[in-house]
C-alpha atoms as a PDB file:
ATOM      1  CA  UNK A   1     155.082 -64.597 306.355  1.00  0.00           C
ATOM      2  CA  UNK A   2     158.282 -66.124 307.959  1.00  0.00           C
ATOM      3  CA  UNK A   3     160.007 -68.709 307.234  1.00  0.00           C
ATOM      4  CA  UNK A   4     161.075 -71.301 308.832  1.00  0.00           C
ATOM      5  CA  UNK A   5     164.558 -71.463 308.779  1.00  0.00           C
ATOM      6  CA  UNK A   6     165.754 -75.266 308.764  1.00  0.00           C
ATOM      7  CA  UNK A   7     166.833 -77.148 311.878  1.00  0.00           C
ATOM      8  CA  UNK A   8     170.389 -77.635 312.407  1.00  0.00           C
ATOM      9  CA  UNK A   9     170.277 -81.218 313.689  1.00  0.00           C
ATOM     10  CA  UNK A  10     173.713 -82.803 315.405  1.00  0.00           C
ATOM     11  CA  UNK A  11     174.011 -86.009 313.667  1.00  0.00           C
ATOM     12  CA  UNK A  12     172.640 -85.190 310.562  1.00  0.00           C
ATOM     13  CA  UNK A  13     175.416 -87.359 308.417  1.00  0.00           C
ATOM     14  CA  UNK A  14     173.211 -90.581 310.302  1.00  0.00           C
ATOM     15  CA  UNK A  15     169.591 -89.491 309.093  1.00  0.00           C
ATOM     16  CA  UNK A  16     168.488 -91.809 306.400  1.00  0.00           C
ATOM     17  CA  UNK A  17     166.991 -90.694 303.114  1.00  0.00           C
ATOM     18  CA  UNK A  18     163.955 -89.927 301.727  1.00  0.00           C
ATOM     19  CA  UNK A  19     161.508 -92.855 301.345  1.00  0.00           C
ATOM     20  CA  UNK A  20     161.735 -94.384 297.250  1.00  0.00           C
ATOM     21  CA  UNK A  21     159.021 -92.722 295.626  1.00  0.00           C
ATOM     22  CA  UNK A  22     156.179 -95.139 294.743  1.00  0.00           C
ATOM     23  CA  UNK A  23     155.494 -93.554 291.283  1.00  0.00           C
ATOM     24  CA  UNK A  24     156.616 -93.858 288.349  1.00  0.00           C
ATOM     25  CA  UNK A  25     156.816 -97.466 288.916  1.00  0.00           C
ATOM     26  CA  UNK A  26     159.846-100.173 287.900  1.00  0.00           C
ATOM     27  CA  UNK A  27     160.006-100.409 284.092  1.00  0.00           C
ATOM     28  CA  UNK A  28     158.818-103.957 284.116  1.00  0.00           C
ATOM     29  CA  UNK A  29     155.835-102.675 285.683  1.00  0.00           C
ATOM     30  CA  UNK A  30     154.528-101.008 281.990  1.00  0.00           C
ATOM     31  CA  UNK A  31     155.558-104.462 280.696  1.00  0.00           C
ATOM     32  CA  UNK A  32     152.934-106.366 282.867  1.00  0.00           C
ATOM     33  CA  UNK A  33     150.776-103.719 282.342  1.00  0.00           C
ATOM     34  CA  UNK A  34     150.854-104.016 278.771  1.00  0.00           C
ATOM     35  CA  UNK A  35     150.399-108.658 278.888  1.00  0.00           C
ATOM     36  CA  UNK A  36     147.477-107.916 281.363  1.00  0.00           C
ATOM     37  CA  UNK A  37     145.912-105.602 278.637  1.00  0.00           C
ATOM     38  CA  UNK A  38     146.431-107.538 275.491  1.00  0.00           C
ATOM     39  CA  UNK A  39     145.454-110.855 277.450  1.00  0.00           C
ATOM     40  CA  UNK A  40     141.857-108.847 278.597  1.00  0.00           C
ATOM     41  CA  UNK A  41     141.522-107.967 275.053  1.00  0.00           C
ATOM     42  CA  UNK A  42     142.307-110.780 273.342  1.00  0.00           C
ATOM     43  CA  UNK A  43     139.867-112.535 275.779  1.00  0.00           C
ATOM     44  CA  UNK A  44     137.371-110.362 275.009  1.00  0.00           C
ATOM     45  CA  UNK A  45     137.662-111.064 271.075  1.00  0.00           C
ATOM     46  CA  UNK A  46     137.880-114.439 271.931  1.00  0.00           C
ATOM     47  CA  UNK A  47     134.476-114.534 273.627  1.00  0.00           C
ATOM     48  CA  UNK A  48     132.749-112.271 271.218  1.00  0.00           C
ATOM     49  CA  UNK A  49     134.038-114.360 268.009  1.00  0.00           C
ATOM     50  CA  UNK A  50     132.648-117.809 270.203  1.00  0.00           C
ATOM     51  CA  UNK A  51     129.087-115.809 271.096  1.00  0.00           C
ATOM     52  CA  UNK A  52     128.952-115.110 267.410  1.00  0.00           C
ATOM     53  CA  UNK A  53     129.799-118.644 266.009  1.00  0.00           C
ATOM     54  CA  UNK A  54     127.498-120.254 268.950  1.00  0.00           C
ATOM     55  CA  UNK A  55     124.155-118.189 267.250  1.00  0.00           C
ATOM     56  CA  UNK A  56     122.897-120.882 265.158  1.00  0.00           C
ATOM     57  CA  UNK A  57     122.676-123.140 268.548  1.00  0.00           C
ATOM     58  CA  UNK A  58     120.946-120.343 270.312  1.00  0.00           C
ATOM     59  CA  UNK A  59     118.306-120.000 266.853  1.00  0.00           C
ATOM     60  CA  UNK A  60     117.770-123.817 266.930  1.00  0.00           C
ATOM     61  CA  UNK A  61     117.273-124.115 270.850  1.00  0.00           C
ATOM     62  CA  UNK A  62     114.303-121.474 270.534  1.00  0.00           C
ATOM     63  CA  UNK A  63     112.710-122.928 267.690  1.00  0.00           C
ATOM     64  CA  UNK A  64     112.916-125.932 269.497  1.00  0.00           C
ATOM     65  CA  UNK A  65     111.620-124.567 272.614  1.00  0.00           C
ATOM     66  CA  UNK A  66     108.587-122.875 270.281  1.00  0.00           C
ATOM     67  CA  UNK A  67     107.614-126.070 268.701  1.00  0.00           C
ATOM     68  CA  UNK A  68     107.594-127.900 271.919  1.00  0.00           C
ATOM     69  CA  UNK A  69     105.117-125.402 273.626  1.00  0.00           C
ATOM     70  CA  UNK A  70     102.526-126.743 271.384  1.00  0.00           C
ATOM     71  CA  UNK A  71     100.941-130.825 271.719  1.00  0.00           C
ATOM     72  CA  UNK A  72     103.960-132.937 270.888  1.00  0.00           C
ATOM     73  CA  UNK A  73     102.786-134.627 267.541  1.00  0.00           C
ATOM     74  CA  UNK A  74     104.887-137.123 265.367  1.00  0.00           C
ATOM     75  CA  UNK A  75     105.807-134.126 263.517  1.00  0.00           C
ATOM     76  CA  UNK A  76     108.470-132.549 266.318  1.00  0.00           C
ATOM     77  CA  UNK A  77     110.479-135.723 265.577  1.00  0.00           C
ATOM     78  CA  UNK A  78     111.045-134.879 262.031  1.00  0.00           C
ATOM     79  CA  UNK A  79     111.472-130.979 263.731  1.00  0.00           C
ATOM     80  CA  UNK A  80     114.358-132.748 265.458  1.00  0.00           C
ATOM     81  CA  UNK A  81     115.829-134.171 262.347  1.00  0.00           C
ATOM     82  CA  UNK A  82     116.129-131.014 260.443  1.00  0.00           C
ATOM     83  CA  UNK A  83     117.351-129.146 263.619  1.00  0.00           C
ATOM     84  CA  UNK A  84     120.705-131.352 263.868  1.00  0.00           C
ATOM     85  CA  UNK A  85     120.970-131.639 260.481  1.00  0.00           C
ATOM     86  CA  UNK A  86     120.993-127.344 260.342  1.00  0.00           C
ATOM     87  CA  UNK A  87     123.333-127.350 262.751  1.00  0.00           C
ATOM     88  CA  UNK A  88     125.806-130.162 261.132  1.00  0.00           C
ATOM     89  CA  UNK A  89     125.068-127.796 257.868  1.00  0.00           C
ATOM     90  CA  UNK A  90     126.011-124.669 259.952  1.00  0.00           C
ATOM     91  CA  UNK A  91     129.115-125.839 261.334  1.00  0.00           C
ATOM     92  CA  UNK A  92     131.049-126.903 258.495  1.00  0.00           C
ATOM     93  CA  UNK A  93     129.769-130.472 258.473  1.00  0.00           C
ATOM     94  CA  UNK A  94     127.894-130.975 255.141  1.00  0.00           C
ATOM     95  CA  UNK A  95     129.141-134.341 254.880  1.00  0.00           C
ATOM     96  CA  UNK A  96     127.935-135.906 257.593  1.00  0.00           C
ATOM     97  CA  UNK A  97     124.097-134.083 257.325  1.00  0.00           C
ATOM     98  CA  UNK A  98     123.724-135.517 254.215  1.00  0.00           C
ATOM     99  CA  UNK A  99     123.949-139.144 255.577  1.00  0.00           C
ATOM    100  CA  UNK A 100     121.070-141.069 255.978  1.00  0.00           C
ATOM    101  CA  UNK A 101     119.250-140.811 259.327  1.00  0.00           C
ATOM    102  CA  UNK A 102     120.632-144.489 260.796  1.00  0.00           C
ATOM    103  CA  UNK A 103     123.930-143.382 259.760  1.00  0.00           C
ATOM    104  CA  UNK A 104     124.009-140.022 261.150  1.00  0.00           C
ATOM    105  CA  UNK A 105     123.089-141.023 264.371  1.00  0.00           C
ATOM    106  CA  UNK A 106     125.499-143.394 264.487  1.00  0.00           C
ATOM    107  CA  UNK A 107     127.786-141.231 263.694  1.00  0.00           C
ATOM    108  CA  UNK A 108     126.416-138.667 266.635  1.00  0.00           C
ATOM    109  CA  UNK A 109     126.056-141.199 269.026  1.00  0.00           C
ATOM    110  CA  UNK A 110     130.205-141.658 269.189  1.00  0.00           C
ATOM    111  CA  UNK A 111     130.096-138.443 270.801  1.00  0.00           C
ATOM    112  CA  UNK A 112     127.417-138.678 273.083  1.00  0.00           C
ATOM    113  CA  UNK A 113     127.357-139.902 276.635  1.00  0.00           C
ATOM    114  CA  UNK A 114     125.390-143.052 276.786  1.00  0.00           C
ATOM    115  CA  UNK A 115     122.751-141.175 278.860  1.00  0.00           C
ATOM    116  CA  UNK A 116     122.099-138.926 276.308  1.00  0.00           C
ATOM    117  CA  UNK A 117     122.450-141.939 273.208  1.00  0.00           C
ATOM    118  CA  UNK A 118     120.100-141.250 270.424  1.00  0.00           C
ATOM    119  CA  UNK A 119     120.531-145.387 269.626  1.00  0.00           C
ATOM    120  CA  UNK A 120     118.576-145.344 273.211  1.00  0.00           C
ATOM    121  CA  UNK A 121     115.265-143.827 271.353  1.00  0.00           C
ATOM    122  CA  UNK A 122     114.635-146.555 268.795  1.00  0.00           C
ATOM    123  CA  UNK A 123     113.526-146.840 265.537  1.00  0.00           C
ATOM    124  CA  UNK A 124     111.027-144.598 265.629  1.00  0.00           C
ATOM    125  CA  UNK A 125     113.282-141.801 265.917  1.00  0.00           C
ATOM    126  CA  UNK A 126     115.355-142.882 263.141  1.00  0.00           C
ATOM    127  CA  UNK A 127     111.980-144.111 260.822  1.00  0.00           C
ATOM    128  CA  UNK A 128     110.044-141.170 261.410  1.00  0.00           C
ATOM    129  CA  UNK A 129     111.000-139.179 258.618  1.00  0.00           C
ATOM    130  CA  UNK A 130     110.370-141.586 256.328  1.00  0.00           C
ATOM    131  CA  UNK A 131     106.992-142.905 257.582  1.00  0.00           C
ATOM    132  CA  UNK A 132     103.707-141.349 256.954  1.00  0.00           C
ATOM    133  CA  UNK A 133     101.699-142.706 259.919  1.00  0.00           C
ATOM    134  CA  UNK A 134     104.047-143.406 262.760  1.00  0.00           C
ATOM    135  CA  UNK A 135     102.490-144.009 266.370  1.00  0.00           C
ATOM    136  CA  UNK A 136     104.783-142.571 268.907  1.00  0.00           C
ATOM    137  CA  UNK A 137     103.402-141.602 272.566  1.00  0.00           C
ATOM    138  CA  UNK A 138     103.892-137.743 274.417  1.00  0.00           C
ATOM    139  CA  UNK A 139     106.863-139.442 276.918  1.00  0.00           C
ATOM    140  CA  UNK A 140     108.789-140.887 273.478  1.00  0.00           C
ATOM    141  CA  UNK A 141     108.850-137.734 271.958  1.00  0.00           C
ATOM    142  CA  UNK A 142     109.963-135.465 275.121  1.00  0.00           C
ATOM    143  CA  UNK A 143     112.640-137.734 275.687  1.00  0.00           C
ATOM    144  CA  UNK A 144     113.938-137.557 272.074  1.00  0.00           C
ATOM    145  CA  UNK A 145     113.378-133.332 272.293  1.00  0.00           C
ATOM    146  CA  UNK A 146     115.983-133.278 274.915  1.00  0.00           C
ATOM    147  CA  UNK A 147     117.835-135.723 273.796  1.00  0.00           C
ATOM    148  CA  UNK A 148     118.336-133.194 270.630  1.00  0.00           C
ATOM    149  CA  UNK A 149     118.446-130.436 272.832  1.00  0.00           C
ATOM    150  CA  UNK A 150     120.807-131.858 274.814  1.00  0.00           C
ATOM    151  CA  UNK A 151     123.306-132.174 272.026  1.00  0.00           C
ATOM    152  CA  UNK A 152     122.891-128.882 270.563  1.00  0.00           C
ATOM    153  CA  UNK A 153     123.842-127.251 273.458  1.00  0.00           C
ATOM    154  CA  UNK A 154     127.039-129.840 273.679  1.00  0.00           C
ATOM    155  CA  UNK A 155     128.424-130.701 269.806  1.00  0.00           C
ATOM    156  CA  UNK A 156     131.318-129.344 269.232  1.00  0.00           C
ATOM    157  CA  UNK A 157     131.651-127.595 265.830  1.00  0.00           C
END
């Protein structure tokens, strides 16, 4: 094999130099690096703590959604009842599940939009737990459902 010998060029002095390698990059470069990796992760653990504390809403929801499969009876108001006051009990909020129904939803309602008011379903939303016989039609009770579904999906705990 020969080799090449190099070329002797005239005006070499005027050539310019090699081309700045693109690796290893600046030294800032690891710094970025290094925030764009601790931001991912600390997102992730973010998300997975939140996805953990939300499981009691995702629990209530399908019990919620089993009930409801069935005729809608009187009895899926006082379902409701317990359902908000489980959650109240599994965020933190003892206090305020142990008011009386009138109270409570009061209380709920400051936080609701007015579309979604539980003061907008009457008294027989707030009676029923303490009535035996309470006559409540099928449209009543869906609308008070989502109205409880609707804020277990939104409270904030």
């Amino acid at each position: 094999m020969t080799q090449a010998s190099p070329v002797d060029l005239p005006n070499k002095g005027y050539l310019l130099p090699d081309a700045v390698a693109m690796w290893p990059p600046a030294w800032w470069t690891w710094l970025v690096l290094a925030l764009l990796c601790a931001l991912l992760i600390s997102s992730l653990w973010w998300l997975l703590k939140r996805h953990k504390k939300r499981a009691y809403r995702r629990e209530a929801l399908i019990i919620l959604k089993q009930q409801t499969n069935q005729d809608l009876t009187a009895s899926h108001i006082i379902l409701c009842h317990e359902l908000i006051r489980r959650c109240l009990i599994s965020s933190g909020k003892e206090q305020q599940a142990a008011l009386s129904s009138r109270d409570l939803m009061a209380v709920l309602d400051q936080h609701m939009t007015k579309r979604h008011n539980f003061a907008q379903l009457g008294d027989a939303f707030i009676l029923a737990p303490y009535q035996a016989n309470i006559e409540v039609n099928a449209k009543e009770i869906e609308k008070m459902i989502s109205t409880t579904r609707y804020w277990i999906r939104k409270h904030h705990a």
